[in-house]
Protein backbone atom coordinates (compact mmCIF):
# COMPACT_ATOMS: atom_id res chain seq x y z
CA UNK A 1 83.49 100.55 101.74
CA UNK A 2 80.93 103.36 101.56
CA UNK A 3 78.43 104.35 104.52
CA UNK A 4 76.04 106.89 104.91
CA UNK A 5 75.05 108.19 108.34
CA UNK A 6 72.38 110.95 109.22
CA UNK A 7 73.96 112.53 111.93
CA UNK A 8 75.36 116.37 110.46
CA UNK A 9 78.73 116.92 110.47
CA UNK A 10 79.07 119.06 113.25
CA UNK A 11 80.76 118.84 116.21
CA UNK A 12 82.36 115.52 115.54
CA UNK A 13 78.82 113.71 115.30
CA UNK A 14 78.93 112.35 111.93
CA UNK A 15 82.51 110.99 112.83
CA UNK A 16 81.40 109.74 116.01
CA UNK A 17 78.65 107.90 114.11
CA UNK A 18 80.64 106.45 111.44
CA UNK A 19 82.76 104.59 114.35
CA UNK A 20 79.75 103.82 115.56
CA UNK A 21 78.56 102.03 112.74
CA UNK A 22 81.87 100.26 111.98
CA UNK A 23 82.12 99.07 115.75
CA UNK A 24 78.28 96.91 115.48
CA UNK A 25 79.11 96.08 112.08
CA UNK A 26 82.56 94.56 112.48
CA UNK A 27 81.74 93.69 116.68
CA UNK A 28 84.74 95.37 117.42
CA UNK A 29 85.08 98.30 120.36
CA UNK A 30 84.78 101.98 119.40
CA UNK A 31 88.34 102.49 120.62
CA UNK A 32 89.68 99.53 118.30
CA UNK A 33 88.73 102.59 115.31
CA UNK A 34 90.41 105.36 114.54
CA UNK A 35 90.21 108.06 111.92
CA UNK A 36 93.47 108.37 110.19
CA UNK A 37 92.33 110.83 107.69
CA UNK A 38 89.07 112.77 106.47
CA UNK A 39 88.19 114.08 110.12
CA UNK A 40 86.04 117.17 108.15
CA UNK A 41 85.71 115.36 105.02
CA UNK A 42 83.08 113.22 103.53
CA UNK A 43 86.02 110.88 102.53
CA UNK A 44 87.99 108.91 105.73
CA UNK A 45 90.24 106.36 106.06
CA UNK A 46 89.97 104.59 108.88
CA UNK A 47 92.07 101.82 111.24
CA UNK A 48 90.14 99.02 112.56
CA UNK A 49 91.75 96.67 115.46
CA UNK A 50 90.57 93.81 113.88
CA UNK A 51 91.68 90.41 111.94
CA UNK A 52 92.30 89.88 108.44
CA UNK A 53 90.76 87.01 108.74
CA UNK A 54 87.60 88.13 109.82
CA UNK A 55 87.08 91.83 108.25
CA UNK A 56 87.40 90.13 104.97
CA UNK A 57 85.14 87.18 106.00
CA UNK A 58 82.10 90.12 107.25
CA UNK A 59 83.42 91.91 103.60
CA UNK A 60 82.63 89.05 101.44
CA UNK A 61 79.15 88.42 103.16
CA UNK A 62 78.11 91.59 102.10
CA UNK A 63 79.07 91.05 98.31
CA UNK A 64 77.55 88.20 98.43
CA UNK A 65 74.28 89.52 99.82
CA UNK A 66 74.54 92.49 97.91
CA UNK A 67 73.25 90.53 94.69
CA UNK A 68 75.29 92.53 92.16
């Protein structure tokens, strides 16, 4: 999945904003995501507490909706 956020990467801020991000998207808490990589890169991987079930469920929504 790609995001773009406008916060700069400075002090954290961009990172914090990505979690941010992921945790309305997904309704999940902020500390259900972590960074496991990419903490001062543009690139991240990141570990969200969350189901299968429904990650993949919110994923195909926005393929669908993404009219490719």
């Amino acid at each position: 999945m790609k995001v773009k956020v406008s916060k700069p990467a400075l002090e954290g801020r961009a990172n914090e904003a990505v979690i941010i991000l992921m945790s309305s998207f997904f309704n999940i808490r902020k500390s259900g995501i972590k960074i496991l990589s990419g903490e001062k890169s543009h690139i991240k991987t990141l570990k969200l507490d969350i189901e299968e079930k429904v990650f993949n469920s919110k994923i195909e929504r926005v393929i669908k909706n993404a009219n490719l």
